[in-house]
N, C-alpha and C. Protein backbone atom coordinates (compact mmCIF):
# COMPACT_ATOMS: atom_id res chain seq x y z
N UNK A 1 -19.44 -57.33 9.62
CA UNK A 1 -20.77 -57.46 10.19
C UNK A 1 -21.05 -58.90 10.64
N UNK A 2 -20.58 -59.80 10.13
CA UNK A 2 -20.90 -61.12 10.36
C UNK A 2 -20.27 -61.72 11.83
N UNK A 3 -18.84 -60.87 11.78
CA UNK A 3 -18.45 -60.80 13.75
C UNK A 3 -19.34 -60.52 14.43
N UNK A 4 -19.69 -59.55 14.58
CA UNK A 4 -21.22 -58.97 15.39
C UNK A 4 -22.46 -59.90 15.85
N UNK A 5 -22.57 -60.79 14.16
CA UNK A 5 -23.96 -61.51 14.28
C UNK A 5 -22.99 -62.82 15.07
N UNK A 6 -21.90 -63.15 14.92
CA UNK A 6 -21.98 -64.78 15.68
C UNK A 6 -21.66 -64.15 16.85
N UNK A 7 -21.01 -62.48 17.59
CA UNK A 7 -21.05 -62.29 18.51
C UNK A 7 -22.77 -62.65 19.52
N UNK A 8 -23.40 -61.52 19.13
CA UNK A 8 -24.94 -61.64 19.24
C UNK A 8 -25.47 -63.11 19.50
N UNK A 9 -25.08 -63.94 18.50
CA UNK A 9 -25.65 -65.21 18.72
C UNK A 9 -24.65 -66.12 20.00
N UNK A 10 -23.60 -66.24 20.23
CA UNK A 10 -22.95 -66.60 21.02
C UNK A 10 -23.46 -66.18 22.59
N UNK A 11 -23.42 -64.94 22.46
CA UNK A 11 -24.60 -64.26 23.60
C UNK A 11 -25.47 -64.68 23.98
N UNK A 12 -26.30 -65.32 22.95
CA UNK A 12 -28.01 -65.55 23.39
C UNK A 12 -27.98 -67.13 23.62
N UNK A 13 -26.79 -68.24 23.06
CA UNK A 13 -26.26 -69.46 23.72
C UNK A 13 -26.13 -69.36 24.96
N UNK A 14 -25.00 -68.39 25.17
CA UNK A 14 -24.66 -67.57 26.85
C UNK A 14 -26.03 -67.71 27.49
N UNK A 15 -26.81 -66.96 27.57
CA UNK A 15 -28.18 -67.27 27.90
C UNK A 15 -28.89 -67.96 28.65
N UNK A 16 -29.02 -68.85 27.01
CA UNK A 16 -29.63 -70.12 27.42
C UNK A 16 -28.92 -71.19 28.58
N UNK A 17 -28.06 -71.32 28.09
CA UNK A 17 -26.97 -72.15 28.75
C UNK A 17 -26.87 -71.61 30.43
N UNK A 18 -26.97 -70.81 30.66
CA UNK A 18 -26.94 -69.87 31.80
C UNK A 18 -28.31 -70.03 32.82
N UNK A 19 -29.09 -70.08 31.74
CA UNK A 19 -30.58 -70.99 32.53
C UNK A 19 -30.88 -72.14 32.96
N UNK A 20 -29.84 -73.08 32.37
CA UNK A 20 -29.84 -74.24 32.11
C UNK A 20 -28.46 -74.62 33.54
N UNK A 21 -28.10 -73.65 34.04
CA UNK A 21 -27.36 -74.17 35.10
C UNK A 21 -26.08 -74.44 34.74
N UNK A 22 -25.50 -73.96 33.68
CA UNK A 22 -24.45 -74.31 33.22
C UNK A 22 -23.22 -73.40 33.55
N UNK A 23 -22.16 -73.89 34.37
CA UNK A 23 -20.97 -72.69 34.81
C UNK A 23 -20.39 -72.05 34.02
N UNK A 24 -19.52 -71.30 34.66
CA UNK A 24 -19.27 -69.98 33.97
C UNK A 24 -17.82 -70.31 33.01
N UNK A 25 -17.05 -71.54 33.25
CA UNK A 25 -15.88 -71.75 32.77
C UNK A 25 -16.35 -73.00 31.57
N UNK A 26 -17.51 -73.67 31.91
CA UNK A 26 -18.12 -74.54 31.07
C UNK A 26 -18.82 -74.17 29.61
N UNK A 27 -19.46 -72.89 30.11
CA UNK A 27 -19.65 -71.81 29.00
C UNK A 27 -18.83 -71.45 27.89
N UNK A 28 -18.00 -71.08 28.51
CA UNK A 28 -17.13 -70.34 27.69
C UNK A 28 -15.88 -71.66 27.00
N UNK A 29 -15.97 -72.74 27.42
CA UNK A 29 -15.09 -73.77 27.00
C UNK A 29 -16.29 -73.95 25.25
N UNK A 30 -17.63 -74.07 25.88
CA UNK A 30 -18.52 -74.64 24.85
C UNK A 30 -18.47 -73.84 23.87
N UNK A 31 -18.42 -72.17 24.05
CA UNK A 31 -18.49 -71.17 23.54
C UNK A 31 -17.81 -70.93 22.05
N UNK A 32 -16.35 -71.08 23.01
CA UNK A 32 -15.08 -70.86 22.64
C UNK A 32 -14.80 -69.27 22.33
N UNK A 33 -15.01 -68.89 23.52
CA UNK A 33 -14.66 -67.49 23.61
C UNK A 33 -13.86 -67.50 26.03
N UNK A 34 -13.49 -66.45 26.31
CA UNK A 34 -12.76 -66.31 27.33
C UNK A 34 -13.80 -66.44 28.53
N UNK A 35 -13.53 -67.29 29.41
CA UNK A 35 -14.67 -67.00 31.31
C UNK A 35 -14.64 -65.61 31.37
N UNK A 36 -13.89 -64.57 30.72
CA UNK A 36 -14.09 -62.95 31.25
C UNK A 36 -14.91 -62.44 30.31
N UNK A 37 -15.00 -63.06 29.37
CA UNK A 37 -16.31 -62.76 28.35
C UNK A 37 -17.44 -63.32 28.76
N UNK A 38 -17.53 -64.18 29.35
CA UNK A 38 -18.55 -65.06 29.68
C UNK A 38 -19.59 -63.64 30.74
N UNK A 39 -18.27 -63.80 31.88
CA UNK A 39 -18.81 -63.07 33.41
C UNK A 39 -19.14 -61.33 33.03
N UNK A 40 -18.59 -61.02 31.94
CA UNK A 40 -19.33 -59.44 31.37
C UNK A 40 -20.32 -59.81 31.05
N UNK A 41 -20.95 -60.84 29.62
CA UNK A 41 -22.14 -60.97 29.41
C UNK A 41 -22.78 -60.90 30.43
N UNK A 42 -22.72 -62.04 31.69
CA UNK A 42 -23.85 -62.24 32.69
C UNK A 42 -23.92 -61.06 33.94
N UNK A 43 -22.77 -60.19 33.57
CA UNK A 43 -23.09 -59.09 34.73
C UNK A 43 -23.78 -58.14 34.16
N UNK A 44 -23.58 -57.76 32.20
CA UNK A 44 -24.55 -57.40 31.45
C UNK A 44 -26.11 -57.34 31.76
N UNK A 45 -26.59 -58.63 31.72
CA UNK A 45 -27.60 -59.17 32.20
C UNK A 45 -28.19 -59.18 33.66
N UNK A 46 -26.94 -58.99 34.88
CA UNK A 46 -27.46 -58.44 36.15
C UNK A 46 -27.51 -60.16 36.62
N UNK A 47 -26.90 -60.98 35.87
CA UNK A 47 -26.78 -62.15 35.97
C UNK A 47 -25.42 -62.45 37.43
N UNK A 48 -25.71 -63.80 37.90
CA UNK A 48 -24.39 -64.29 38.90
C UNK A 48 -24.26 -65.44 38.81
N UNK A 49 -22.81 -65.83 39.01
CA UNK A 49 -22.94 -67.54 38.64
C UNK A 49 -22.74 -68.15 40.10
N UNK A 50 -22.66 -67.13 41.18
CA UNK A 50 -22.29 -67.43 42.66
C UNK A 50 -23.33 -67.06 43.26
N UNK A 51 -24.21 -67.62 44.34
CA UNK A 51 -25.26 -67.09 45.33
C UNK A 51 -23.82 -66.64 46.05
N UNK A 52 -24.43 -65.03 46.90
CA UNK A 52 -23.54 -64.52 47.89
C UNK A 52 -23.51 -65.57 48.91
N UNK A 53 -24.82 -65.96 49.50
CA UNK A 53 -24.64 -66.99 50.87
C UNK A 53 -24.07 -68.19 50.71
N UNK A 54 -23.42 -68.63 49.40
CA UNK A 54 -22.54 -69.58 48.80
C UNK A 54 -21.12 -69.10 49.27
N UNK A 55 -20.73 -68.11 48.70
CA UNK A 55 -19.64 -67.71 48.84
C UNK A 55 -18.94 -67.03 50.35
N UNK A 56 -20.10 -66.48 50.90
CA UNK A 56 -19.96 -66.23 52.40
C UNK A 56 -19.74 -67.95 53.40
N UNK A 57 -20.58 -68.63 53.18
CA UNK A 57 -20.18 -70.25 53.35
C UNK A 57 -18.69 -70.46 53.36
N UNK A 58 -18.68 -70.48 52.15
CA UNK A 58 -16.77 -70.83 51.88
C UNK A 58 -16.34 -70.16 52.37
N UNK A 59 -16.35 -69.05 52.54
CA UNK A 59 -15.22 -67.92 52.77
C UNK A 59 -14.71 -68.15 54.77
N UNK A 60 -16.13 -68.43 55.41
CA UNK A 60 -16.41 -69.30 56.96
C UNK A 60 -15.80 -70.34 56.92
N UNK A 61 -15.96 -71.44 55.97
CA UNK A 61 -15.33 -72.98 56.31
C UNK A 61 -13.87 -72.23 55.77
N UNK A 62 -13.13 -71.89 54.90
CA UNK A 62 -12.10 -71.43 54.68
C UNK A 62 -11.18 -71.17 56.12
N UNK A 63 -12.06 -70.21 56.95
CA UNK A 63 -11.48 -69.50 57.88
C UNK A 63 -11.36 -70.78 58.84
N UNK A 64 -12.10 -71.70 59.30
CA UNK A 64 -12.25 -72.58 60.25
C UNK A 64 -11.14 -73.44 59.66
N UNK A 65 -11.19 -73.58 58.64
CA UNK A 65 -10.08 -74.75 58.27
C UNK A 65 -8.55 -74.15 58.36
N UNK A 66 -8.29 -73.18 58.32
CA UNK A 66 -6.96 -72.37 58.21
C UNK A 66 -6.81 -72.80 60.01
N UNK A 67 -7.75 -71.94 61.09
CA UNK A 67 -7.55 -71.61 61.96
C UNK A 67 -6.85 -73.31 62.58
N UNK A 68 -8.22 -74.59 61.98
CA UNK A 68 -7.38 -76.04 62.65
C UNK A 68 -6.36 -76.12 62.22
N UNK A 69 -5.54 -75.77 61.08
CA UNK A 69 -4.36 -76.21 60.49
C UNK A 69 -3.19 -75.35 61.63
N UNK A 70 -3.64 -73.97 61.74
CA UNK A 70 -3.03 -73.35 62.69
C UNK A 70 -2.59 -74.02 63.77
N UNK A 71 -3.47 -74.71 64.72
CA UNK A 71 -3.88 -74.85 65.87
C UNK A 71 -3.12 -76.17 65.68
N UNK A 72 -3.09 -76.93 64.79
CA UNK A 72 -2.29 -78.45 64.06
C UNK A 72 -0.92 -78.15 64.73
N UNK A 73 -0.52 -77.12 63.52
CA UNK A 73 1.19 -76.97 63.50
C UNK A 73 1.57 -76.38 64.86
N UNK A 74 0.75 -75.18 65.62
CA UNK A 74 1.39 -74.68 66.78
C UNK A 74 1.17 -76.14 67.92
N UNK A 75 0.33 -77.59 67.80
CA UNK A 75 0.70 -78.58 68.38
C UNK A 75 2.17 -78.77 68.11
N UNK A 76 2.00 -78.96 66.99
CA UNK A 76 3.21 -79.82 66.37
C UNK A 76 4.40 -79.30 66.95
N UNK A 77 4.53 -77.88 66.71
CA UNK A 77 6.03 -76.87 66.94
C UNK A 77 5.87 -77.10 68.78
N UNK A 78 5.12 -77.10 69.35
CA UNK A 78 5.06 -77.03 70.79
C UNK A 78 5.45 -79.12 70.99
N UNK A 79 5.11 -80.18 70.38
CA UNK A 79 5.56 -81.14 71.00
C UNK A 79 6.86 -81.44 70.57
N UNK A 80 7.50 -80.56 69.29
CA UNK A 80 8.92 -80.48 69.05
C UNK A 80 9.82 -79.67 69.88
N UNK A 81 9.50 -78.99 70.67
CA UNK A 81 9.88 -77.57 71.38
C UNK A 81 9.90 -78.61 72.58
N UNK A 82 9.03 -79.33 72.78
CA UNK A 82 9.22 -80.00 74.05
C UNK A 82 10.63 -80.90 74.15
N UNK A 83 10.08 -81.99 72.96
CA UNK A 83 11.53 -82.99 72.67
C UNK A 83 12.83 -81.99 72.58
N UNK A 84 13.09 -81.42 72.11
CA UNK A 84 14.19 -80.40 72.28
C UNK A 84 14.54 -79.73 74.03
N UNK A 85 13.63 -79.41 74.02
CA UNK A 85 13.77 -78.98 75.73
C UNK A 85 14.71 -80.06 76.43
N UNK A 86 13.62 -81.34 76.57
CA UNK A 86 13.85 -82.61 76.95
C UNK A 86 15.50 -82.69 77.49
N UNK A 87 15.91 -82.88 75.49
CA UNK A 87 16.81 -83.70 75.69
C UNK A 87 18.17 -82.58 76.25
N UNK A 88 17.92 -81.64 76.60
CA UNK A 88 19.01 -80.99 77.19
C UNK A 88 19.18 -81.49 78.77
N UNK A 89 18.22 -82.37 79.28
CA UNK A 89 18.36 -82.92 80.90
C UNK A 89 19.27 -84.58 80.73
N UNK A 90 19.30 -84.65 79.04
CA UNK A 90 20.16 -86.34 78.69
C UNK A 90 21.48 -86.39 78.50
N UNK A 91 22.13 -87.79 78.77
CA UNK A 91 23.40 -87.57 78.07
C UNK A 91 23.23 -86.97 76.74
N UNK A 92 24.34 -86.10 76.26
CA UNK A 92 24.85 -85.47 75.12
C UNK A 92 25.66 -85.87 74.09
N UNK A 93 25.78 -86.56 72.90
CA UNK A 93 26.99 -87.00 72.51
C UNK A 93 27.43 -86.10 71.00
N UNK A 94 28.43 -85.46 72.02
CA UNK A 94 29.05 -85.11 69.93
C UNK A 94 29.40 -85.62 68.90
N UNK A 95 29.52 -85.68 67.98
CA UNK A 95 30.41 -86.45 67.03
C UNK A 95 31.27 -85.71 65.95
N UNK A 96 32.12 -86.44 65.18
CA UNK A 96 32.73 -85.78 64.70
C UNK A 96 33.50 -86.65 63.34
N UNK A 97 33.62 -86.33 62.12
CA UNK A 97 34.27 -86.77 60.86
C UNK A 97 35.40 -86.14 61.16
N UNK A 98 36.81 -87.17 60.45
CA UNK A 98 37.96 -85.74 60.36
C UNK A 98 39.26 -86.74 60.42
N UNK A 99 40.23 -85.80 59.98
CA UNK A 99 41.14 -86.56 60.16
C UNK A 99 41.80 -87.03 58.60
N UNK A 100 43.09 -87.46 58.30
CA UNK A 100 43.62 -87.84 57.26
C UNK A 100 42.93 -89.15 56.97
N UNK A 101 42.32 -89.86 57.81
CA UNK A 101 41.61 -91.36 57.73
C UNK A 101 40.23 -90.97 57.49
N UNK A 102 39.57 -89.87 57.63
CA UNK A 102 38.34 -89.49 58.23
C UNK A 102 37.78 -90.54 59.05
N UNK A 103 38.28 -89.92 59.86
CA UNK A 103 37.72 -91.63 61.24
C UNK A 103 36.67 -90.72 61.73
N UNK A 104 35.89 -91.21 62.71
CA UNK A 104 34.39 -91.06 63.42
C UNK A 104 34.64 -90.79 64.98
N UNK A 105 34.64 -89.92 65.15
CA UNK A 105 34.92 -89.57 66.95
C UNK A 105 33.22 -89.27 67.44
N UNK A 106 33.11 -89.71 68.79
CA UNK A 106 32.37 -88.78 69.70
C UNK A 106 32.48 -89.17 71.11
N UNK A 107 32.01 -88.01 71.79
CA UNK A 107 32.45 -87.88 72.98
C UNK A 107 30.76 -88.03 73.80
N UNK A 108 30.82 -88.08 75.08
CA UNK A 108 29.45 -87.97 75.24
C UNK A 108 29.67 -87.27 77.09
N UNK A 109 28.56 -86.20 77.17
CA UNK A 109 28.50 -85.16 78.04
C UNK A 109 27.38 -85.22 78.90
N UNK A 110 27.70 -84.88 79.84
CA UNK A 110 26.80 -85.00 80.81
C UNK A 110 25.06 -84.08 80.52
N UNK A 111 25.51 -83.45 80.19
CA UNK A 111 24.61 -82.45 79.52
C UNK A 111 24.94 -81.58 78.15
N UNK A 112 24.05 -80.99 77.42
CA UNK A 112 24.28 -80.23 76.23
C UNK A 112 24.86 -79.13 75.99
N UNK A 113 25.83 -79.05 75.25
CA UNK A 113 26.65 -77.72 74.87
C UNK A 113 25.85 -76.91 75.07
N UNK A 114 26.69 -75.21 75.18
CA UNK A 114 25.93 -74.46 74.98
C UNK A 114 25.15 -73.91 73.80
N UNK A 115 26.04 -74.54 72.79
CA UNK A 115 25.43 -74.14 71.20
C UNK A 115 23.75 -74.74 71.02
N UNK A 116 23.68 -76.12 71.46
CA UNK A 116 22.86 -77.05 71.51
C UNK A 116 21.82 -76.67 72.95
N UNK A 117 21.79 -76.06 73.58
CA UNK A 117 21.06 -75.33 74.73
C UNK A 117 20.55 -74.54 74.03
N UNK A 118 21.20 -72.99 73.26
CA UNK A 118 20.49 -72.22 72.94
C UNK A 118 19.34 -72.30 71.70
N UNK A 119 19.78 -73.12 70.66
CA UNK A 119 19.21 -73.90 69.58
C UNK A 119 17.79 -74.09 70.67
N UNK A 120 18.00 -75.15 71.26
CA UNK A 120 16.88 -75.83 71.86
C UNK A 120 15.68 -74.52 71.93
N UNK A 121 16.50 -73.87 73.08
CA UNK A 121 15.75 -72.95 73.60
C UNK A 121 14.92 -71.97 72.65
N UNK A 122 15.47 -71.72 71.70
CA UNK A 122 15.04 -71.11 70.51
C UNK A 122 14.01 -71.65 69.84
N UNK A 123 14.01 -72.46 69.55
CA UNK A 123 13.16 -73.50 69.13
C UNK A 123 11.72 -73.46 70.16
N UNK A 124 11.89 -73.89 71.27
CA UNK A 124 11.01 -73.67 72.37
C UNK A 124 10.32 -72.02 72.40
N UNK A 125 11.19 -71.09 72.00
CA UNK A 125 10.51 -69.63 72.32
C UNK A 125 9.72 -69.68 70.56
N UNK A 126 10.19 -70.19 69.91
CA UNK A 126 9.43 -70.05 68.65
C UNK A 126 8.16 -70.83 68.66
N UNK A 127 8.08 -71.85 69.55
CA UNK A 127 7.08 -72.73 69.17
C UNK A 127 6.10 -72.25 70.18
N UNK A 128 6.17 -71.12 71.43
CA UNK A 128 5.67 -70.75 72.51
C UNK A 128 5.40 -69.68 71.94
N UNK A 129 5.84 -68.43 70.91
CA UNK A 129 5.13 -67.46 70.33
C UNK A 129 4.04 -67.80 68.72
N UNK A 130 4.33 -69.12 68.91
CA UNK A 130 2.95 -69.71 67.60
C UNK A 130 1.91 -70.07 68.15
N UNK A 131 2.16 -70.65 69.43
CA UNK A 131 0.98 -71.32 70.18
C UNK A 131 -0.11 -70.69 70.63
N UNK A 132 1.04 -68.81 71.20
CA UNK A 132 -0.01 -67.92 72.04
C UNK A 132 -0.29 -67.08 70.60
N UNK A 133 0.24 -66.90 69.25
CA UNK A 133 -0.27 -65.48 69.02
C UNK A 133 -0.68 -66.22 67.30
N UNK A 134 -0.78 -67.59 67.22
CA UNK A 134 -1.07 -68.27 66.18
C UNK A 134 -2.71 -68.52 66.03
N UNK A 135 -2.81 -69.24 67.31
CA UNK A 135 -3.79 -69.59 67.43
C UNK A 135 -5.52 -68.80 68.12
């Protein structure tokens, strides 16, 4: 029986504390009982520790902030997509480790392999389907 009564009384702390502006994880730290004990009591009560037009707020700046970060990276992937493009109109230079010495070779090409073309290009179609269907 004596569970019951410091239950009961823990409750009516809940309460007070709850009038007093006090959050829902702050509660239950003071309490020393669980935030899911806390948020039954106060739904008990018909109580909220969130105004909806609080949480509709966030949930808007949330969306706006995702969408700039979006709009960030499909820059980003589109001025990398560019430099890549680019440098397929530059000299090219391969290089290369190897050898019983491992000596250092490279050669340099008028333009970019084909391995190094399609890469590019890839790169470019990835950063051109973030830009249109990202943002």
């Amino acid at each position: 029986m004596a569970a019951r009564g410091t239950f009961d009384k823990k409750r009516a702390q809940a309460r007070k504390l709850f009038d007093k502006g006090m959050s829902c994880r702050a509660m239950a730290a003071k309490l020393n009982v669980s935030t899911s004990t806390v948020s039954r009591w106060a739904k008990d009560e018909g109580l909220s520790f969130v105004a909806r037009a609080q949480t509709s707020t966030a949930t808007v700046v949330r969306e706006f902030d995702m969408t700039a970060a979006r709009v960030r990276l499909a820059e980003k992937l589109t001025r990398n997509a560019d430099k890549s493009l680019d440098s397929l109109n530059a000299p090219f230079v391969v290089y290369s480790f190897g050898g019983k010495d491992n000596d250092y070779n490279d050669h340099t090409f008028d333009e970019a392999p084909l391995s190094a073309r399609r890469e590019a290009q890839t790169i470019g179609a990835i950063a051109f389907r973030q830009a249109i269907e990202g943002s």
